[in-house]
Protein backbone atom coordinates (compact mmCIF):
# COMPACT_ATOMS: atom_id res chain seq x y z
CA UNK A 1 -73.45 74.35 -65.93
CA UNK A 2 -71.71 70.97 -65.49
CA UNK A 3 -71.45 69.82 -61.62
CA UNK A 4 -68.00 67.89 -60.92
CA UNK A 5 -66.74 65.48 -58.68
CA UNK A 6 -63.77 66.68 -56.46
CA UNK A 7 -61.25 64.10 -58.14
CA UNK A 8 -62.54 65.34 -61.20
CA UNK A 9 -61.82 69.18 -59.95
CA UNK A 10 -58.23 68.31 -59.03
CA UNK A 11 -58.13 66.96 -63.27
CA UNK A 12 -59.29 69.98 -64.49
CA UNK A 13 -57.11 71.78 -62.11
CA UNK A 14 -53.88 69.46 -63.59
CA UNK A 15 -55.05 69.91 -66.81
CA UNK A 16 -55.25 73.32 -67.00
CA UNK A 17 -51.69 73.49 -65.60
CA UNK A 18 -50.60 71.56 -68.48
CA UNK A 19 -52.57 72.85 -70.94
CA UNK A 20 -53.18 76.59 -70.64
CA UNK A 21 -50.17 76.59 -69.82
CA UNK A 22 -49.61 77.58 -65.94
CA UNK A 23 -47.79 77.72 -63.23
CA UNK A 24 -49.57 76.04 -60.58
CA UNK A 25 -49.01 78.90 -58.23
CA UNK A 26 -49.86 81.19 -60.51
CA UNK A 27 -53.22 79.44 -60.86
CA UNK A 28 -53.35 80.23 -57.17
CA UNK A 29 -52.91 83.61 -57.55
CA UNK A 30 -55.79 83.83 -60.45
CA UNK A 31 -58.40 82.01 -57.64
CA UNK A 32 -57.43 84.17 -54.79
CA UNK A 33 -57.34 87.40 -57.18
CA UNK A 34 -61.29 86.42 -58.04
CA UNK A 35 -61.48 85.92 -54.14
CA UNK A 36 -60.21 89.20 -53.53
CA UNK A 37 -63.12 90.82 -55.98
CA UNK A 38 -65.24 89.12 -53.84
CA UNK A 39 -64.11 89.78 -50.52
CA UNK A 40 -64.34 93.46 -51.45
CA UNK A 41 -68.14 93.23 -53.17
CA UNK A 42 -68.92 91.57 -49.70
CA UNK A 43 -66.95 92.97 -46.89
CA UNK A 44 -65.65 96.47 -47.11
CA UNK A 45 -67.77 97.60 -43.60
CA UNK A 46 -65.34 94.95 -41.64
CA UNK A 47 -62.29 95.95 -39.99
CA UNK A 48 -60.34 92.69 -38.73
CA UNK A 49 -60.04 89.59 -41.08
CA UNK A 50 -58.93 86.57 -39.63
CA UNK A 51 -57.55 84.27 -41.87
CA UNK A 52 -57.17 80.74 -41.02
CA UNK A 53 -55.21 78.07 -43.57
CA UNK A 54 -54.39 74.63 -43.77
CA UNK A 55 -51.37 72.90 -45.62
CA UNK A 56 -52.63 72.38 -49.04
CA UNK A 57 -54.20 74.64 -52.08
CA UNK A 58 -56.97 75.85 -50.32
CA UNK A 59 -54.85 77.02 -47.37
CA UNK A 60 -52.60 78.72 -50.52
CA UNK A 61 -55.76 80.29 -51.93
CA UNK A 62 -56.56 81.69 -48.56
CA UNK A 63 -52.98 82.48 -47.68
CA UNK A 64 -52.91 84.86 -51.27
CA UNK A 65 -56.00 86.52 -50.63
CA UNK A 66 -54.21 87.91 -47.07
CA UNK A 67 -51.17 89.29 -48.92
CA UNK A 68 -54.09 90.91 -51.52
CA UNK A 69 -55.73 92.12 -48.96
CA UNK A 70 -53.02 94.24 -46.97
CA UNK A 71 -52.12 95.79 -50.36
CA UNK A 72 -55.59 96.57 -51.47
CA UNK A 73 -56.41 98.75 -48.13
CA UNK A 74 -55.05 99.83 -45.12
CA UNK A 75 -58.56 99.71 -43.27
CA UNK A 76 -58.43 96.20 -42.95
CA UNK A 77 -56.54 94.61 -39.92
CA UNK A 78 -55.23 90.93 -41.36
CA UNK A 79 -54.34 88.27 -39.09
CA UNK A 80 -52.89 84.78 -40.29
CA UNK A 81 -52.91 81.77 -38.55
CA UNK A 82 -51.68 78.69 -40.29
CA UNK A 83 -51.90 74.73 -39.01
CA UNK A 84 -48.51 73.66 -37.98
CA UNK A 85 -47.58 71.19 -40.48
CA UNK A 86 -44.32 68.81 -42.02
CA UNK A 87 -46.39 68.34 -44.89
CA UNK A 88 -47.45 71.84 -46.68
CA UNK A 89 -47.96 71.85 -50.97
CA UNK A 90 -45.42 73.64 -52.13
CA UNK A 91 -47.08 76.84 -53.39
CA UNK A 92 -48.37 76.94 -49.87
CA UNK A 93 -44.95 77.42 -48.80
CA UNK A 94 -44.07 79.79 -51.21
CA UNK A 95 -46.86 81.75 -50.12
CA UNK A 96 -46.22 81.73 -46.06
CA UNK A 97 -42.62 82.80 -47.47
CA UNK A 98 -44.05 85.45 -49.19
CA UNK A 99 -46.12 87.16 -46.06
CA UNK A 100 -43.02 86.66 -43.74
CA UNK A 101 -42.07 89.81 -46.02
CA UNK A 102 -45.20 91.73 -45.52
CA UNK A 103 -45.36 94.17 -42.63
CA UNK A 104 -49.06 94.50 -42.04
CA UNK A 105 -49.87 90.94 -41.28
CA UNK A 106 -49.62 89.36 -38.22
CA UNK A 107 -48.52 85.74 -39.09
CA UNK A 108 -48.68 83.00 -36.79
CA UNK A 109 -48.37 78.96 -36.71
CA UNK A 110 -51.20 77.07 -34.26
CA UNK A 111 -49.03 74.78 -32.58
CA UNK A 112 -51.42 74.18 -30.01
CA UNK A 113 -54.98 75.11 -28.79
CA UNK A 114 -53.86 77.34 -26.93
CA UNK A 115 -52.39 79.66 -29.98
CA UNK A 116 -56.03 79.35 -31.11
CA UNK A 117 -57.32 83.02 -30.67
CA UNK A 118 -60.12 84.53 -29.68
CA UNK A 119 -62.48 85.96 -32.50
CA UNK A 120 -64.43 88.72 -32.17
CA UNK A 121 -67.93 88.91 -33.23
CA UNK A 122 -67.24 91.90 -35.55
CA UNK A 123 -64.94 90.37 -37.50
CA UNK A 124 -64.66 88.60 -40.87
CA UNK A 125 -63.15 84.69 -41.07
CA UNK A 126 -61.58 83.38 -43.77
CA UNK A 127 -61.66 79.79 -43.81
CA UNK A 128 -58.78 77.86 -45.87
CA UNK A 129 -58.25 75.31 -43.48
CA UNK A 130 -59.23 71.81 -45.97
CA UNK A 131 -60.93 72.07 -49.84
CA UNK A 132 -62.65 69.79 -51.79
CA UNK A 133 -59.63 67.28 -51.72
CA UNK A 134 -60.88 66.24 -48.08
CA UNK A 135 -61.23 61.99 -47.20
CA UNK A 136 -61.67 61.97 -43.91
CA UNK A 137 -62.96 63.30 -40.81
CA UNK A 138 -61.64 66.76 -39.12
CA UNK A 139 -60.06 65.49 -35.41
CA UNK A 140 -57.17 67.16 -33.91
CA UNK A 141 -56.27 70.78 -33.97
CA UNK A 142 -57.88 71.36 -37.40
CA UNK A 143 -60.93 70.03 -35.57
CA UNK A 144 -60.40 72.41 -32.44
CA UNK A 145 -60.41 75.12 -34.80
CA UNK A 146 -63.18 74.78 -36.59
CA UNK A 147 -64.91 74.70 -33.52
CA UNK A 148 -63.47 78.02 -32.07
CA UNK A 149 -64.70 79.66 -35.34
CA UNK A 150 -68.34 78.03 -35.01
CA UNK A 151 -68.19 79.24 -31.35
CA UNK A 152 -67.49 82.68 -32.46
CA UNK A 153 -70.27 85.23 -33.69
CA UNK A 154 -67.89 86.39 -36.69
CA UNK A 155 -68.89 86.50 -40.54
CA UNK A 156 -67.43 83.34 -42.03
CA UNK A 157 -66.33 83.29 -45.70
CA UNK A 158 -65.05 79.58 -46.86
CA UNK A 159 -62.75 79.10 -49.52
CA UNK A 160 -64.62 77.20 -52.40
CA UNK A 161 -66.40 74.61 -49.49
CA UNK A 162 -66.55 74.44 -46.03
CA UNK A 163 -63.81 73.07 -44.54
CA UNK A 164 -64.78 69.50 -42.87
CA UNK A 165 -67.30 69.13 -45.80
CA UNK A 166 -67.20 66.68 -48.13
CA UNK A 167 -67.80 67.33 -52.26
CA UNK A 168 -70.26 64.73 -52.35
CA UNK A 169 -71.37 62.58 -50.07
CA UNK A 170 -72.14 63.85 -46.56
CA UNK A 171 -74.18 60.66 -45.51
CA UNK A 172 -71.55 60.34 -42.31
CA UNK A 173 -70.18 63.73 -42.30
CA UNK A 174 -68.92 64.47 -38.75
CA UNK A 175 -70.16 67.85 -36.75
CA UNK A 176 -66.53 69.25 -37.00
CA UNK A 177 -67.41 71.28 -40.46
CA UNK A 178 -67.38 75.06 -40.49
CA UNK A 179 -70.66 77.03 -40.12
CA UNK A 180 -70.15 79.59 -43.57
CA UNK A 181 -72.14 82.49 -43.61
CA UNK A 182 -70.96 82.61 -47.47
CA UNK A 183 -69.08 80.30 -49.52
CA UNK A 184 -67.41 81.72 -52.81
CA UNK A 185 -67.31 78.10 -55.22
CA UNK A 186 -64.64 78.58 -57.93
CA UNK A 187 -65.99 77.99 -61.48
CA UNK A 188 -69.01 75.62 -60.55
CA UNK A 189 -70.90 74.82 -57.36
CA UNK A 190 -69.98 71.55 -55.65
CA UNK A 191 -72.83 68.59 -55.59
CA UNK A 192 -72.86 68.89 -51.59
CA UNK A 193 -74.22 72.34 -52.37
CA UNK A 194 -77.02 70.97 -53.62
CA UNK A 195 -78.24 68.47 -50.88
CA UNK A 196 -79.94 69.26 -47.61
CA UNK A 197 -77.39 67.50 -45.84
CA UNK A 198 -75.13 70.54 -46.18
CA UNK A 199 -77.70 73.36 -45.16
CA UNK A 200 -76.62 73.41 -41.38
CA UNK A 201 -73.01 74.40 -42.86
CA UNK A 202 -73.60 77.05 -45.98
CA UNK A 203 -76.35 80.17 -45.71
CA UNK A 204 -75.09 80.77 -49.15
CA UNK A 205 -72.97 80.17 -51.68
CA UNK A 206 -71.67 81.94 -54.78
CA UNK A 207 -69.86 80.88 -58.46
CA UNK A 208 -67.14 82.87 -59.82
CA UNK A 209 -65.18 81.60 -63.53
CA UNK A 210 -61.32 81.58 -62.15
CA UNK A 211 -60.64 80.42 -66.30
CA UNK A 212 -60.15 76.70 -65.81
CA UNK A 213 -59.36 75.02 -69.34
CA UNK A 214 -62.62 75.24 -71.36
CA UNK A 215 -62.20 72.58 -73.55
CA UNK A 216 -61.28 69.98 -71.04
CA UNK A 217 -64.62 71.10 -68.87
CA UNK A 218 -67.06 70.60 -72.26
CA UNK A 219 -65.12 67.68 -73.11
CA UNK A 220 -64.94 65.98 -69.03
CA UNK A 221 -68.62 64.16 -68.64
CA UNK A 222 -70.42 64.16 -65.82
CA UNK A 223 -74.02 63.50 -65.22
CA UNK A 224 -74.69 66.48 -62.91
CA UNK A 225 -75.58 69.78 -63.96
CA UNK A 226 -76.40 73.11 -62.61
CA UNK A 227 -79.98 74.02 -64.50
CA UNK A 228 -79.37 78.38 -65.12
CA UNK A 229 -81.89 81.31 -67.20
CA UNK A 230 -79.85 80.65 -69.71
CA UNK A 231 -80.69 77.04 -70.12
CA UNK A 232 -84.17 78.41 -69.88
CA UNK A 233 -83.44 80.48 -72.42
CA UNK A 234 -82.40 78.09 -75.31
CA UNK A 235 -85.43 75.87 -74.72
CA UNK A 236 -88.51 78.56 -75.01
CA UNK A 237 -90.07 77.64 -78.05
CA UNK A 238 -91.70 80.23 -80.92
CA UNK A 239 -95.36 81.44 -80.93
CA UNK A 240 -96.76 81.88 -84.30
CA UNK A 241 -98.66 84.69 -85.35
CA UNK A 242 -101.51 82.93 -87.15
CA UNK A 243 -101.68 79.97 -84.79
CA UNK A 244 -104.67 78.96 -82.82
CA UNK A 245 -106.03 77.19 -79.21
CA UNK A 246 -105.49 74.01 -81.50
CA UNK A 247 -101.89 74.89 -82.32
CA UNK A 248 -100.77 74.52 -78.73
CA UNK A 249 -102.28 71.13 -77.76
CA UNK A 250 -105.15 69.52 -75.44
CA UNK A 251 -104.06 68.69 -72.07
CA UNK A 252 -106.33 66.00 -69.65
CA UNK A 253 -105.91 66.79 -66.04
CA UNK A 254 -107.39 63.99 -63.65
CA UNK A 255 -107.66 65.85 -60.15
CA UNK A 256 -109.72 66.35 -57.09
CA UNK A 257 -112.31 64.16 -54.92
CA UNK A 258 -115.36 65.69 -52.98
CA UNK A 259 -114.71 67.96 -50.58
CA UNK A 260 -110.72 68.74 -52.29
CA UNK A 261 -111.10 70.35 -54.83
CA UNK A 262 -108.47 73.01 -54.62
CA UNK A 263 -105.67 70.99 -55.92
CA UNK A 264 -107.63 70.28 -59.05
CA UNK A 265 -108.32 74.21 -59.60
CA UNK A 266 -104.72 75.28 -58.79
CA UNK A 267 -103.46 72.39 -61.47
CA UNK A 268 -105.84 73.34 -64.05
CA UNK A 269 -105.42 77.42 -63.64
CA UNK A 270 -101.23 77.03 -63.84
CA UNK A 271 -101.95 74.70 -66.89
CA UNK A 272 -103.90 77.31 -68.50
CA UNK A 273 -101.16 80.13 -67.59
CA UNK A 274 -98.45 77.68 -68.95
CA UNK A 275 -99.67 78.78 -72.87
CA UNK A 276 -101.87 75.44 -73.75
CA UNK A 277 -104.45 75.44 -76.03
CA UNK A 278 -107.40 73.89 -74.15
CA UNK A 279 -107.35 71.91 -70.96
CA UNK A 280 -109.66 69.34 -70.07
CA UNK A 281 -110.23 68.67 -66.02
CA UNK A 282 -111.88 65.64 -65.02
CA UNK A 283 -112.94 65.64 -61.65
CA UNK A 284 -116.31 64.11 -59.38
CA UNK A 285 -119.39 64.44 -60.80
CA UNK A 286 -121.44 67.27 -59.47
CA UNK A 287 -118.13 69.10 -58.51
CA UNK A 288 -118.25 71.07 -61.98
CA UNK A 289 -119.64 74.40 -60.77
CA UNK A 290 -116.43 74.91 -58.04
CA UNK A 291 -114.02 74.43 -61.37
CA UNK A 292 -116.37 76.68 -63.57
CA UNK A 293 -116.51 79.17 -61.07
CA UNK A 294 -112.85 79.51 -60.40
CA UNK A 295 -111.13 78.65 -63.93
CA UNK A 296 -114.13 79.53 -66.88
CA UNK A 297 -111.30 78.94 -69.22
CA UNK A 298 -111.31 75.17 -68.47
CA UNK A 299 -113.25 72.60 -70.02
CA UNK A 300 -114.67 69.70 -67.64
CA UNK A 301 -115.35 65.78 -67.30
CA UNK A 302 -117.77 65.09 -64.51
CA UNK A 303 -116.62 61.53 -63.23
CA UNK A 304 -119.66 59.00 -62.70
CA UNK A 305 -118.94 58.76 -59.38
CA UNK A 306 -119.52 61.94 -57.37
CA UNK A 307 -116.62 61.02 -54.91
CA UNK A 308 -113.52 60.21 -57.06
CA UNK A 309 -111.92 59.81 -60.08
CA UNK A 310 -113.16 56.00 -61.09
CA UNK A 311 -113.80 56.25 -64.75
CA UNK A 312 -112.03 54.72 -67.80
CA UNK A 313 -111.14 57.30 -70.02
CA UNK A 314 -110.36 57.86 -73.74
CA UNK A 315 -107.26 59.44 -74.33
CA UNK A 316 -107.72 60.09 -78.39
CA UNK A 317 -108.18 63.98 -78.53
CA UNK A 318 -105.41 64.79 -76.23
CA UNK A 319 -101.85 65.67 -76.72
CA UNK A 320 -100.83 64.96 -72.31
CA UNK A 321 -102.11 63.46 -69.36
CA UNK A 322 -101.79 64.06 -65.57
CA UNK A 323 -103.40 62.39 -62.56
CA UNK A 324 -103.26 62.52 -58.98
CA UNK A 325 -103.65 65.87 -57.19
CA UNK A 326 -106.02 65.03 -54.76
CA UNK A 327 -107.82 62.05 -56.37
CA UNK A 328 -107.48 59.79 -52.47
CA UNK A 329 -106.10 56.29 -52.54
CA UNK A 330 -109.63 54.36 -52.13
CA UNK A 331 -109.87 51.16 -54.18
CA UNK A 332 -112.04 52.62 -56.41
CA UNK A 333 -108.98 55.54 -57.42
CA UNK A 334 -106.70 52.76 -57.70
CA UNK A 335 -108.48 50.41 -60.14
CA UNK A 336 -108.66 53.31 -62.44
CA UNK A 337 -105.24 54.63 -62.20
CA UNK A 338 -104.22 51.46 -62.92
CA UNK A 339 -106.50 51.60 -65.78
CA UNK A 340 -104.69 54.45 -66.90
CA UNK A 341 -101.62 53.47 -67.02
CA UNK A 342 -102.13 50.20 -68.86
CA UNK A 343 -104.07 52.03 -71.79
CA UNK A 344 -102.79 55.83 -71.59
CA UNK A 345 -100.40 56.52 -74.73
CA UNK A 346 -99.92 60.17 -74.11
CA UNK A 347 -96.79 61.88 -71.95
CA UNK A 348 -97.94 61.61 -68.44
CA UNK A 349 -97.55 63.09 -65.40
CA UNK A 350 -98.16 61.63 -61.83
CA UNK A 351 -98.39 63.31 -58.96
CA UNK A 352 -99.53 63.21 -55.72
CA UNK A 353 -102.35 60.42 -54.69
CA UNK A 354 -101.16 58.60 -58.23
CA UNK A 355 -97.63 58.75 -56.36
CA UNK A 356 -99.47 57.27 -52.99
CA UNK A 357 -101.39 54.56 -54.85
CA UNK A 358 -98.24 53.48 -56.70
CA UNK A 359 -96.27 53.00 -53.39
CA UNK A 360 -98.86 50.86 -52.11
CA UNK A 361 -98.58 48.54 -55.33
CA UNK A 362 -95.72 49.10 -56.41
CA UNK A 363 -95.67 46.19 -58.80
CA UNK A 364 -97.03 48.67 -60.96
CA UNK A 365 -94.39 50.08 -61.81
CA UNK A 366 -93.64 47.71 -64.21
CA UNK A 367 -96.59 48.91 -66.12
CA UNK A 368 -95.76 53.12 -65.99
CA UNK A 369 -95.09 54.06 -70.02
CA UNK A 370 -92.42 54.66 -71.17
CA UNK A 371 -90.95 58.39 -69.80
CA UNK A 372 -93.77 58.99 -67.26
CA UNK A 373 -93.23 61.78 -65.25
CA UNK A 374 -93.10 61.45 -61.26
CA UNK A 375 -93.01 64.30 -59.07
CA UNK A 376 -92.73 63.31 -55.89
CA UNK A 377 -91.14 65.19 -52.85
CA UNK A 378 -89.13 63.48 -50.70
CA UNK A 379 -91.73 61.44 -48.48
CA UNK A 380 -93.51 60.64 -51.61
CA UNK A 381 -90.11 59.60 -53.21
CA UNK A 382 -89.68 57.35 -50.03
CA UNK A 383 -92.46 55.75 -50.23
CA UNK A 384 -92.41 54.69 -53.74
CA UNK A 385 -88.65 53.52 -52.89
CA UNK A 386 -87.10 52.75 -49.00
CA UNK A 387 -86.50 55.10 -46.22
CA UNK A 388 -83.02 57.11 -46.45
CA UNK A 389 -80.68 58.07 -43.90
CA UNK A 390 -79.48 61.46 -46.01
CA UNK A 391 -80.45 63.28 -48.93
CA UNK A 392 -76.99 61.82 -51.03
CA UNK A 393 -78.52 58.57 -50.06
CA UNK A 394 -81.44 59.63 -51.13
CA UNK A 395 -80.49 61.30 -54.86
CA UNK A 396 -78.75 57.88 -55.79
CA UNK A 397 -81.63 56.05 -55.19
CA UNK A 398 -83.41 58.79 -57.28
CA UNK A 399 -80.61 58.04 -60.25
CA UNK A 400 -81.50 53.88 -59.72
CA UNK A 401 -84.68 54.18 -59.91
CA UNK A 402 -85.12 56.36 -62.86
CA UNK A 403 -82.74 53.83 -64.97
CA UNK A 404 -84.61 50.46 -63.20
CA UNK A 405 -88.33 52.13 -64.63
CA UNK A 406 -87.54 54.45 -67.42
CA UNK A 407 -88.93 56.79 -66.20
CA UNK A 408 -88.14 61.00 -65.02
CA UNK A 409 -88.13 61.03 -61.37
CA UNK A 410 -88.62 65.18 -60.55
CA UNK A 411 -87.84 65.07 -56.94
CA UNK A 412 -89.17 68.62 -55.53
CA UNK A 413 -87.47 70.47 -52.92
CA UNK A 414 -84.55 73.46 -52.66
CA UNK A 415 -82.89 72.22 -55.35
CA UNK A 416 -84.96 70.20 -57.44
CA UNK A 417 -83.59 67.49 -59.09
CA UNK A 418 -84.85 66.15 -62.07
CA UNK A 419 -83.17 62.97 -63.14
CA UNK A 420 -83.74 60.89 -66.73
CA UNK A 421 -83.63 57.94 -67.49
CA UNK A 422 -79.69 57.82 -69.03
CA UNK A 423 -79.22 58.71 -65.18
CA UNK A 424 -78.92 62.61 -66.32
CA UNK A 425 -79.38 64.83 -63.45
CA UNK A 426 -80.09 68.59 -63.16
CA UNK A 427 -80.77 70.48 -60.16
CA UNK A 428 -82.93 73.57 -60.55
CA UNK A 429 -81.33 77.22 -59.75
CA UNK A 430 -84.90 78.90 -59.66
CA UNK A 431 -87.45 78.89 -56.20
CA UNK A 432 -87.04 79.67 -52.24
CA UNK A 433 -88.02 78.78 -49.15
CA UNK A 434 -91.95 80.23 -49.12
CA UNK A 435 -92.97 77.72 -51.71
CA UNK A 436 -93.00 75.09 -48.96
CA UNK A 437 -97.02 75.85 -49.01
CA UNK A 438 -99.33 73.77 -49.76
CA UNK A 439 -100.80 73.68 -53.33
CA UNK A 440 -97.13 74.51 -55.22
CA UNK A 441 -96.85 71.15 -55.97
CA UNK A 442 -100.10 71.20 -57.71
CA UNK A 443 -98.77 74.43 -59.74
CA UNK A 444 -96.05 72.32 -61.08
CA UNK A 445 -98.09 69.40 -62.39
CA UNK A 446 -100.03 71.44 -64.21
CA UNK A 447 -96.81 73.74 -65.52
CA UNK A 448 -95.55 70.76 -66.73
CA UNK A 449 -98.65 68.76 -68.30
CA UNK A 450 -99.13 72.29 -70.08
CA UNK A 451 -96.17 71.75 -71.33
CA UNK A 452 -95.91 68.54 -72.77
CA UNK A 453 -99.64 69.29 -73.84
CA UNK A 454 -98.05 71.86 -76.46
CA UNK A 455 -95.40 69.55 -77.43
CA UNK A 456 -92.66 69.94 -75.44
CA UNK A 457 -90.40 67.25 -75.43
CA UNK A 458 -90.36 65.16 -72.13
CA UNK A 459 -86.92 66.47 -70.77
CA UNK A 460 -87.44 70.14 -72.10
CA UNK A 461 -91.13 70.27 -69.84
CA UNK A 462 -89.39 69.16 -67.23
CA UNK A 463 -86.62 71.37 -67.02
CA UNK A 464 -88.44 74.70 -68.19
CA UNK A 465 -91.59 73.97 -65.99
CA UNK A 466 -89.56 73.14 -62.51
CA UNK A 467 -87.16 76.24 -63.68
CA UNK A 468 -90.71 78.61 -64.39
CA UNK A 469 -92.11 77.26 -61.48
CA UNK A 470 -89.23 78.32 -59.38
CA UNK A 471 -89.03 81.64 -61.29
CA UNK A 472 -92.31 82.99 -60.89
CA UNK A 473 -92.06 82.50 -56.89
CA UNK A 474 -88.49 84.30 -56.83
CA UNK A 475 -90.25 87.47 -59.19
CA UNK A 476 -93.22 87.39 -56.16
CA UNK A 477 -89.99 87.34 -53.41
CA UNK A 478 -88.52 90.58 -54.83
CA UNK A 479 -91.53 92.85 -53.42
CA UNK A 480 -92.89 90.69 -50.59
CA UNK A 481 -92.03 88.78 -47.99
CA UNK A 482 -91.20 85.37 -48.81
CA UNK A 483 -92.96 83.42 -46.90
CA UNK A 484 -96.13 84.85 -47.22
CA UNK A 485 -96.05 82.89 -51.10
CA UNK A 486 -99.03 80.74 -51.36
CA UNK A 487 -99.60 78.69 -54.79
CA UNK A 488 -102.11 80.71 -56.37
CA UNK A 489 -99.08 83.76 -56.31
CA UNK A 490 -96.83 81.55 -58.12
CA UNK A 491 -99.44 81.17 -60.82
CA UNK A 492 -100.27 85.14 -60.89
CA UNK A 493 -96.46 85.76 -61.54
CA UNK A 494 -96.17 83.41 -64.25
CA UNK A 495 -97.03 85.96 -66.48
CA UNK A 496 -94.58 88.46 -65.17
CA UNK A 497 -91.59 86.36 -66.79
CA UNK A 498 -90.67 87.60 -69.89
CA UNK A 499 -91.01 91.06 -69.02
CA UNK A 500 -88.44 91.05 -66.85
């Protein structure tokens, strides 16, 4: 699902206008008719709505969904109150005109902040005060709004994004933004939705198709994108019924120093459960027996040195390569990663440590092949790059630095984005909040590397491993308490996938 910018919404919105054809307000009353659906799947148990608008579309859309709403049911108590305004979009208009005729809804202009009213905590919100079309920052009576409704303990729906929220870029987004418990996001989720810098203002937030013009969507680029199942879906590639472990590729996993093992055996077992052929784990010598213990199924390379990885290695009988969970940043780790890089022609992964010793050389980069895979999460990502004031900050750097090195820069977190180097990005749709545990990160290196090992192309291991990844933690979530997720679960439900 393509991610737009807001001028590029307001095209789509003109173009399907022109093209479709329709009325603009009659577009209006499609988005608020979808709103409606929604207001009803949602909030049928609430008896007051209290519907606030502002002077443009959004206001309209908002300003609809009232009238819909007093015809729909009697059981719900509407209340309108508009921003007093010389400067209202027409269909806006239209629309006030149209509930001046409609006898169960209270109607009233906010002149002042004293016509602000008081909302009670049973109650549902409707904010329609500003949409995506917003420049600058809420001040004013807008602003004194906004706050009334964060002061209140009311449900809060917003109409397509928070009002005081920008699209994009919330780097210096003011505190005036509304607090939505839910925010319904017509056709396709907004970037903003995507960055941390919008979590204090959205709980959660929702897509629904309102039949913008297809062809100019597929035909509008953009380099955002929404990554769904059925994106999964398309890239799941065929087992064969005479194939063999050799069918489905080698994979070299460099992981672990003495006394940390566990990263190594978490990479290696979610490598195994990924479908490769045969994994290879090279880790300190005399640390075999904790890897054959734990994952029989792996094969091993004992290190010389019984501390940390330090060896030059050959890469000839395998099909992918990852280093760095756990491997430490002594001198010894870094000569050989550097080592590896300079002679490794496989797809490779870096993770972890390998991310750590890069940041502290990072002249080294200029020596990563072609495509490497980073995973980094965002102190990692800083490290390797500058320290960033917000996470928008933060994802163009991302898009820079993935073009600069050639490289795929996954950058794990709610949301991860995974970003190529034609400055493609896709943010996951897949994972929750109990895979902030140690040891998932490890899980995904070896997801991916297992992968790539059975010859998955770059971008397609990237995608479908951060999107399983993800998956197998939400299937855990659905009979247990989220939080209570530690890596090894999200390895145990791996398997659960394609039998849902």
């Amino acid at each position: 699902m393509k991610i737009f910018t807001a001028t590029q919404i307001q095209a789509l919105d003109k173009a399907t206008i022109e093209k479709e054809p329709i009325a603009s307000i009659d577009l209006m009353e499609r988005a608020a008719m979808t709103l409606a659906d929604f207001f009803i799947e949602k909030y049928q148990r609430y008896k007051e709505v209290f519907v606030f608008a502002g002077n443009g579309n959004n206001g309209g859309d908002a300003l609809v969904l009232a009238r819909l709403l007093s015809h729909m049911s009697s059981a719900w108590t509407v209340s309108v109150f508009v921003l007093d305004s010389e400067n209202r979009s027409p269909d806006n208009q239209a629309n006030i005109d149209c509930l001046l005729d409609v006898l169960n809804v209270k109607l009233k202009v906010l002149f002042s902040e004293d016509d602000i009213p008081e909302i009670p905590s049973d109650a549902v919100v409707v904010d329609g005060l500003f949409g995506t079309g917003l420049s600058r920052a809420v001040t004013g009576m807008p602003a004194a709004v906004i706050e009334r409704i964060n002061a209140s303990e009311a449900e809060v729906l917003s109409v397509d994004i928070p009002s005081g929220l920008y699209a994009e870029n919330n780097a210096i987004v003011a505190d005036v933004v509304v607090k939505a418990d839910k925010v319904l996001s017509f056709q396709f989720p907004k970037l903003a939705f995507m960055l941390s810098d919008s979590e204090p203002y959205i709980k959660e937030w929702f897509i629904r198709d309102i039949g913008l013009h297809k062809a100019t969507m597929e035909a509008m680029e953009t380099p955002f994108s929404y990554f769904q199942q059925e994106d999964a879906e398309k890239l799941w590639r065929a087992r064969f019924r005479f194939s063999h472990k050799g069918t489905y590729g080698h994979a070299l996993l460099v992981a672990g120093k003495r006394n940390m093992m566990g990263a190594a055996i978490l990479a290696t077992k979610a490598c195994m459960r990924s479908g490769t052929g045969l994994v290879t784990t090279h880790i300190p010598h005399n640390s075999g027996h904790l890897l054959q213990s734990t994952v029989p199924e792996a094969l091993l390379s004992e290190d010389r040195s019984e501390l940390m990885f330090t060896d030059e290695l050959d890469y000839g009988k395998y099909s992918a390569v990852a280093v760095g969970p756990a491997i430490g940043t002594k001198p010894n780790a870094q000569h050989a990663l550097l080592k590896l890089i300079q002679t490794c022609d496989k797809p490779l992964v870096m993770d972890a440590d390998a991310l750590n010793i890069l940041s502290l050389n990072k002249e080294w980069m200029a020596f990563l092949p072609e495509n490497t895979i980073l995973t980094p999460h965002p102190g990692e990502f800083d490290r390797l790059t500058q320290k960033h004031a917000s996470a928008y900050e933060r994802l163009m750097t991302q898009i820079e630095f993935a073009h600069k090195w050639q490289v795929v820069v996954v950058l794990k977190g709610a949301f991860t984005s995974v970003v190529f180097p034609d400055g493609s990005c896709f943010f996951n749709s897949t994972g929750h909040h109990g895979m902030a545990s140690g040891g998932c990160g490890d899980v995904l290196t070896g997801i991916v590397l297992g992968l790539l090992a059975q010859g998955y192309s770059c971008k397609s291991a990237c995608l479908l491993g951060v999107w399983w990844h993800g998956k197998a933690a939400d299937l855990y979530a659905e009979n247990h308490l989220a939080q209570s997720l530690i890596a090894s679960d999200v390895i145990d439900y791996m398997g659960h996938l394609l039998s849902k």
